[in-house]
C-alpha atoms as a PDB file:
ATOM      1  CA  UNK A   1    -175.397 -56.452-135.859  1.00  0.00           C
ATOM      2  CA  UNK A   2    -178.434 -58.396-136.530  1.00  0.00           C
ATOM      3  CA  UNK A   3    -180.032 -60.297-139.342  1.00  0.00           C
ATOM      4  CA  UNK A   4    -184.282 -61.258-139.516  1.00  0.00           C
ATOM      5  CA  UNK A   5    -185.109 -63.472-141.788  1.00  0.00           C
ATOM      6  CA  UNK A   6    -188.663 -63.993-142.837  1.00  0.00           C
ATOM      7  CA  UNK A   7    -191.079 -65.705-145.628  1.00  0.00           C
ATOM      8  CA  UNK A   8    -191.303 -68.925-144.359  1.00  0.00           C
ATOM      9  CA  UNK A   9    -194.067 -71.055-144.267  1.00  0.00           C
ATOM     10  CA  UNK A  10    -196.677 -73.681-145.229  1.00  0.00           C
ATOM     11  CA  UNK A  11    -196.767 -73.811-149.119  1.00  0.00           C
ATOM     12  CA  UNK A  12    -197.964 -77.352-151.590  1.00  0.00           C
ATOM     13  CA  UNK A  13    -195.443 -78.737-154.080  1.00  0.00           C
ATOM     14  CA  UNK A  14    -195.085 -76.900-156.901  1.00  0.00           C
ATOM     15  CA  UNK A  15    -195.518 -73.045-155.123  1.00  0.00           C
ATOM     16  CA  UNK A  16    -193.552 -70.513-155.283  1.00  0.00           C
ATOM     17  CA  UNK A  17    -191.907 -68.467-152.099  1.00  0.00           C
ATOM     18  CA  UNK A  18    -189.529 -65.905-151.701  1.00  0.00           C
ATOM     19  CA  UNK A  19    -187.400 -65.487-148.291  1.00  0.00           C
ATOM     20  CA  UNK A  20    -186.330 -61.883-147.461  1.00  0.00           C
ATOM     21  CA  UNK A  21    -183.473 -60.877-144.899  1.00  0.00           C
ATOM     22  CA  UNK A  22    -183.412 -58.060-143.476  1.00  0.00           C
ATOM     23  CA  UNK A  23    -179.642 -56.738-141.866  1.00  0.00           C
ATOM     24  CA  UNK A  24    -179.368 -53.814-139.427  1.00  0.00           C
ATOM     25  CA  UNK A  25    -175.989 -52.853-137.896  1.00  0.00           C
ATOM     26  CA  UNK A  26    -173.379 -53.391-140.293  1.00  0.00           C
ATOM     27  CA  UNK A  27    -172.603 -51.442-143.603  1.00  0.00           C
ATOM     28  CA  UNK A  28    -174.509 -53.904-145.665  1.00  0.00           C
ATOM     29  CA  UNK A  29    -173.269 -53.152-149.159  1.00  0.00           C
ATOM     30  CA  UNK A  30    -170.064 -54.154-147.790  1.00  0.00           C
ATOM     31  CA  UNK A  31    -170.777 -58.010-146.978  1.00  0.00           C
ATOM     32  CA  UNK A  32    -171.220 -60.991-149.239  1.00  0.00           C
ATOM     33  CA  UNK A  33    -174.688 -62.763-148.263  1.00  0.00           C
ATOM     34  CA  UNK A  34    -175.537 -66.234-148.095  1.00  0.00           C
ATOM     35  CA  UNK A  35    -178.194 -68.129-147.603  1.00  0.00           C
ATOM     36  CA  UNK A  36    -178.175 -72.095-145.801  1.00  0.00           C
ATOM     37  CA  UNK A  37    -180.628 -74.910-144.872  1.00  0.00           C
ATOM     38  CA  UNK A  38    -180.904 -77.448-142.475  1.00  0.00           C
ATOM     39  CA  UNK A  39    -183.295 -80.081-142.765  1.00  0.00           C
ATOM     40  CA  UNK A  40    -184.416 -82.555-139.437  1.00  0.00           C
ATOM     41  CA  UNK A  41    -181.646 -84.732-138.894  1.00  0.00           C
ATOM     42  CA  UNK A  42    -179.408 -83.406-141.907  1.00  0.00           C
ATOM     43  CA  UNK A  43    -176.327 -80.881-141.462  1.00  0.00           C
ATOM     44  CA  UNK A  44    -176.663 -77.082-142.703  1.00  0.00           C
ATOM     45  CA  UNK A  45    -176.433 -77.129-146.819  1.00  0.00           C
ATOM     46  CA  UNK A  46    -174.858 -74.281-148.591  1.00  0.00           C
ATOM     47  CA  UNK A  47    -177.538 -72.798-151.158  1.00  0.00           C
ATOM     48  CA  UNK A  48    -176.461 -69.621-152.710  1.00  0.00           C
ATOM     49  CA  UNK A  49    -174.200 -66.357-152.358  1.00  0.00           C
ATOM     50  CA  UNK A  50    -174.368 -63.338-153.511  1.00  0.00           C
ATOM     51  CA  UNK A  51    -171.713 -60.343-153.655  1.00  0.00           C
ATOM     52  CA  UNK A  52    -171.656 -57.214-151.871  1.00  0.00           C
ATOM     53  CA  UNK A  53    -172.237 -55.413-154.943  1.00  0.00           C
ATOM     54  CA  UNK A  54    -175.161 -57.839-156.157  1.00  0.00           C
ATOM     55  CA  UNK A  55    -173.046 -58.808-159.522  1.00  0.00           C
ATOM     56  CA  UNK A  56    -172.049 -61.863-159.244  1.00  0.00           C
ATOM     57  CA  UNK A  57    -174.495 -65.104-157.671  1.00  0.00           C
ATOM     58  CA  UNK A  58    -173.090 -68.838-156.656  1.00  0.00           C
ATOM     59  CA  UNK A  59    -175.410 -71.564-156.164  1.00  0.00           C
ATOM     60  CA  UNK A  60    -175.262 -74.772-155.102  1.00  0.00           C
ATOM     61  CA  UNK A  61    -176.214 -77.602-157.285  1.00  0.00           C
ATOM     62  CA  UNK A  62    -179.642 -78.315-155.473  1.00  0.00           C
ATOM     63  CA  UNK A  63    -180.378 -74.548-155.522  1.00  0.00           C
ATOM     64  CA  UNK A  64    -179.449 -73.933-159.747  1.00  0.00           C
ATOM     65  CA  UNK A  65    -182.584 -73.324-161.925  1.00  0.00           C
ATOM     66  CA  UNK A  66    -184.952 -73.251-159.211  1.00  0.00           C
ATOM     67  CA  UNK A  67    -183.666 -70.347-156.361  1.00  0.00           C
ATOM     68  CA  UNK A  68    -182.774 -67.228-157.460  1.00  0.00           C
ATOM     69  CA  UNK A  69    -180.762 -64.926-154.701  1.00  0.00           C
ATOM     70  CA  UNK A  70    -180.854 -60.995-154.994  1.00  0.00           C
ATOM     71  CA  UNK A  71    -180.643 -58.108-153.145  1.00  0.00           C
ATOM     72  CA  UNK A  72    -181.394 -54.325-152.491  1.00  0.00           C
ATOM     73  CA  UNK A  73    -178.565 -52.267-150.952  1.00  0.00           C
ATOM     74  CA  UNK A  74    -181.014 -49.852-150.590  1.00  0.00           C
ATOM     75  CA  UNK A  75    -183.019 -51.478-148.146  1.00  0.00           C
ATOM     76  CA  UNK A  76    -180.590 -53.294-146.831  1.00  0.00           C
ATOM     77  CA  UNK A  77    -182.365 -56.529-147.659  1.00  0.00           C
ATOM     78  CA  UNK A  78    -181.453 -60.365-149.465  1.00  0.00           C
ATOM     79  CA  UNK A  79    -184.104 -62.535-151.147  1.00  0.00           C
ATOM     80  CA  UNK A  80    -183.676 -65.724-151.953  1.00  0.00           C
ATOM     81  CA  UNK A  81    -186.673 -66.584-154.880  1.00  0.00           C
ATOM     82  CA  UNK A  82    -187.931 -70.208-154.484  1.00  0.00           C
ATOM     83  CA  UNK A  83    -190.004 -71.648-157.811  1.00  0.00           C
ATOM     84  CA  UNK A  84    -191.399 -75.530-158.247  1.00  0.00           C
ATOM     85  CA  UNK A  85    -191.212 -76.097-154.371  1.00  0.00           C
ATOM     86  CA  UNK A  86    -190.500 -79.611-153.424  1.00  0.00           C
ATOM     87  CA  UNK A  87    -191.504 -81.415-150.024  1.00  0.00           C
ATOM     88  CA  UNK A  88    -187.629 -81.873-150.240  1.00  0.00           C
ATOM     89  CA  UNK A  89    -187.168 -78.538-149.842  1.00  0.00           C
ATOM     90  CA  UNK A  90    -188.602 -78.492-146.011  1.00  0.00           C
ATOM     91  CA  UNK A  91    -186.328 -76.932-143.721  1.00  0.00           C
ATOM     92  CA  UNK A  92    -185.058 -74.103-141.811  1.00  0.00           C
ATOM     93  CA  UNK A  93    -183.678 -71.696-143.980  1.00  0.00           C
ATOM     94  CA  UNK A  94    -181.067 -69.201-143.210  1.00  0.00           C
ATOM     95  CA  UNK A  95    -179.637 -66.004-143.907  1.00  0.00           C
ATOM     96  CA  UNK A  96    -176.040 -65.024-142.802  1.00  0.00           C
ATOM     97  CA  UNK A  97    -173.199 -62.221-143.423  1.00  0.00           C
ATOM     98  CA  UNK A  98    -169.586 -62.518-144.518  1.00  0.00           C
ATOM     99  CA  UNK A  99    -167.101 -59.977-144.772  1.00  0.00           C
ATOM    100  CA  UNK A 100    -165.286 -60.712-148.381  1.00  0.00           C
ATOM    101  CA  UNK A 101    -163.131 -59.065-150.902  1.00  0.00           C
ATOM    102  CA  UNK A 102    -165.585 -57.148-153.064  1.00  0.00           C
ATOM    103  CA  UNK A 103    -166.574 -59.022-155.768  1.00  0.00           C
ATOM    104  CA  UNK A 104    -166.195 -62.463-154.076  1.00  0.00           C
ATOM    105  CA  UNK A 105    -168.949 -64.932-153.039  1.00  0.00           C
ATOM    106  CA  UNK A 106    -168.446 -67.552-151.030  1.00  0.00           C
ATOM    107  CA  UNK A 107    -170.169 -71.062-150.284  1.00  0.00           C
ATOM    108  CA  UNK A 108    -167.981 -72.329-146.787  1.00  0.00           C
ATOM    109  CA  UNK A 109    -170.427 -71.735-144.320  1.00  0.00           C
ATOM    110  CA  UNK A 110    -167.335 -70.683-141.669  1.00  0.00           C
ATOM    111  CA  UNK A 111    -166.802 -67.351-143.665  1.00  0.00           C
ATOM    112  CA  UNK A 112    -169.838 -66.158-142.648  1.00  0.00           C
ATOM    113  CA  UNK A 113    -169.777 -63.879-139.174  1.00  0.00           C
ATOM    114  CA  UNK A 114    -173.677 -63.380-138.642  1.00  0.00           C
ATOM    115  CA  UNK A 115    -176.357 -65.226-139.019  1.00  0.00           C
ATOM    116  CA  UNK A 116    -179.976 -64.629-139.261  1.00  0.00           C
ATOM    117  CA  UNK A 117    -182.224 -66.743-137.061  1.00  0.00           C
ATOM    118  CA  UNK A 118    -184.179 -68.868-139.390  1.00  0.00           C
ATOM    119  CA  UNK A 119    -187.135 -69.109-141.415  1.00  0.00           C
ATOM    120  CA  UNK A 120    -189.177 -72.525-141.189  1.00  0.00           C
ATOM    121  CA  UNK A 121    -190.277 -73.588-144.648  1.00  0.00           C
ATOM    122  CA  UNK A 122    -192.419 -76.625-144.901  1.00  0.00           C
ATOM    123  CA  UNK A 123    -193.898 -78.143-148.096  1.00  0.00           C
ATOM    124  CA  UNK A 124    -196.638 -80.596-148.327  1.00  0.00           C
ATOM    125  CA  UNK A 125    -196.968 -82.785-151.170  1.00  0.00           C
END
């Protein structure tokens, strides 16, 4: 079971990016997704969920209005859209798996099994 996250990188304020994660090894369609950040020196942040079904989205506060999470069964594959980048925003962002009752989404960063590796986004001002 693995999960590859990728996207990251060195954008200005104001720039758009959008992460993609990429699972192998598990019946995708079946798990709840989530994707997390962790900033230096701060503690992993919940930013949004998304069902296995890809009907029903939660985000976080932070994330509302400016990330948009989706995600293609088909290609076994979450995005998580990021608009009007801040330098804020810098971190290591990451994708991760949970195995939840079907139309359920979840922001408690212990329900989630796998994780992806991380994605380093930085943003200059």
């Amino acid at each position: 079971v693995q999960l590859q996250a990728s996207g990251g990188g060195l954008v200005q304020a104001g720039d758009s990016l959008r992460l993609s994660c990429a699972a192998s090894g598990l019946t995708f369609s079946s798990y709840g997704m989530g994707w997390f950040r962790q900033a230096p020196g701060r503690e992993r942040e919940f930013l949004a969920s998304i069902n296995g079904s890809g009907v029903r989205t939660y985000y976080a506060d932070s994330a509302k209005g400016r990330f948009t999470i989706s995600r293609d069964n088909a290609k076994n594959t979450v995005y998580l859209h990021m608009n009007s980048l801040k330098p804020e925003d810098t971190a290591v962002y990451y994708c991760a798996a949970a195995q939840l009752p079907t139309m359920f989404v979840s922001q408690f960063a212990h329900e989630y099994s796998v994780w992806g590796q991380g994605t380093l986004v930085t943003v200059s001002s």
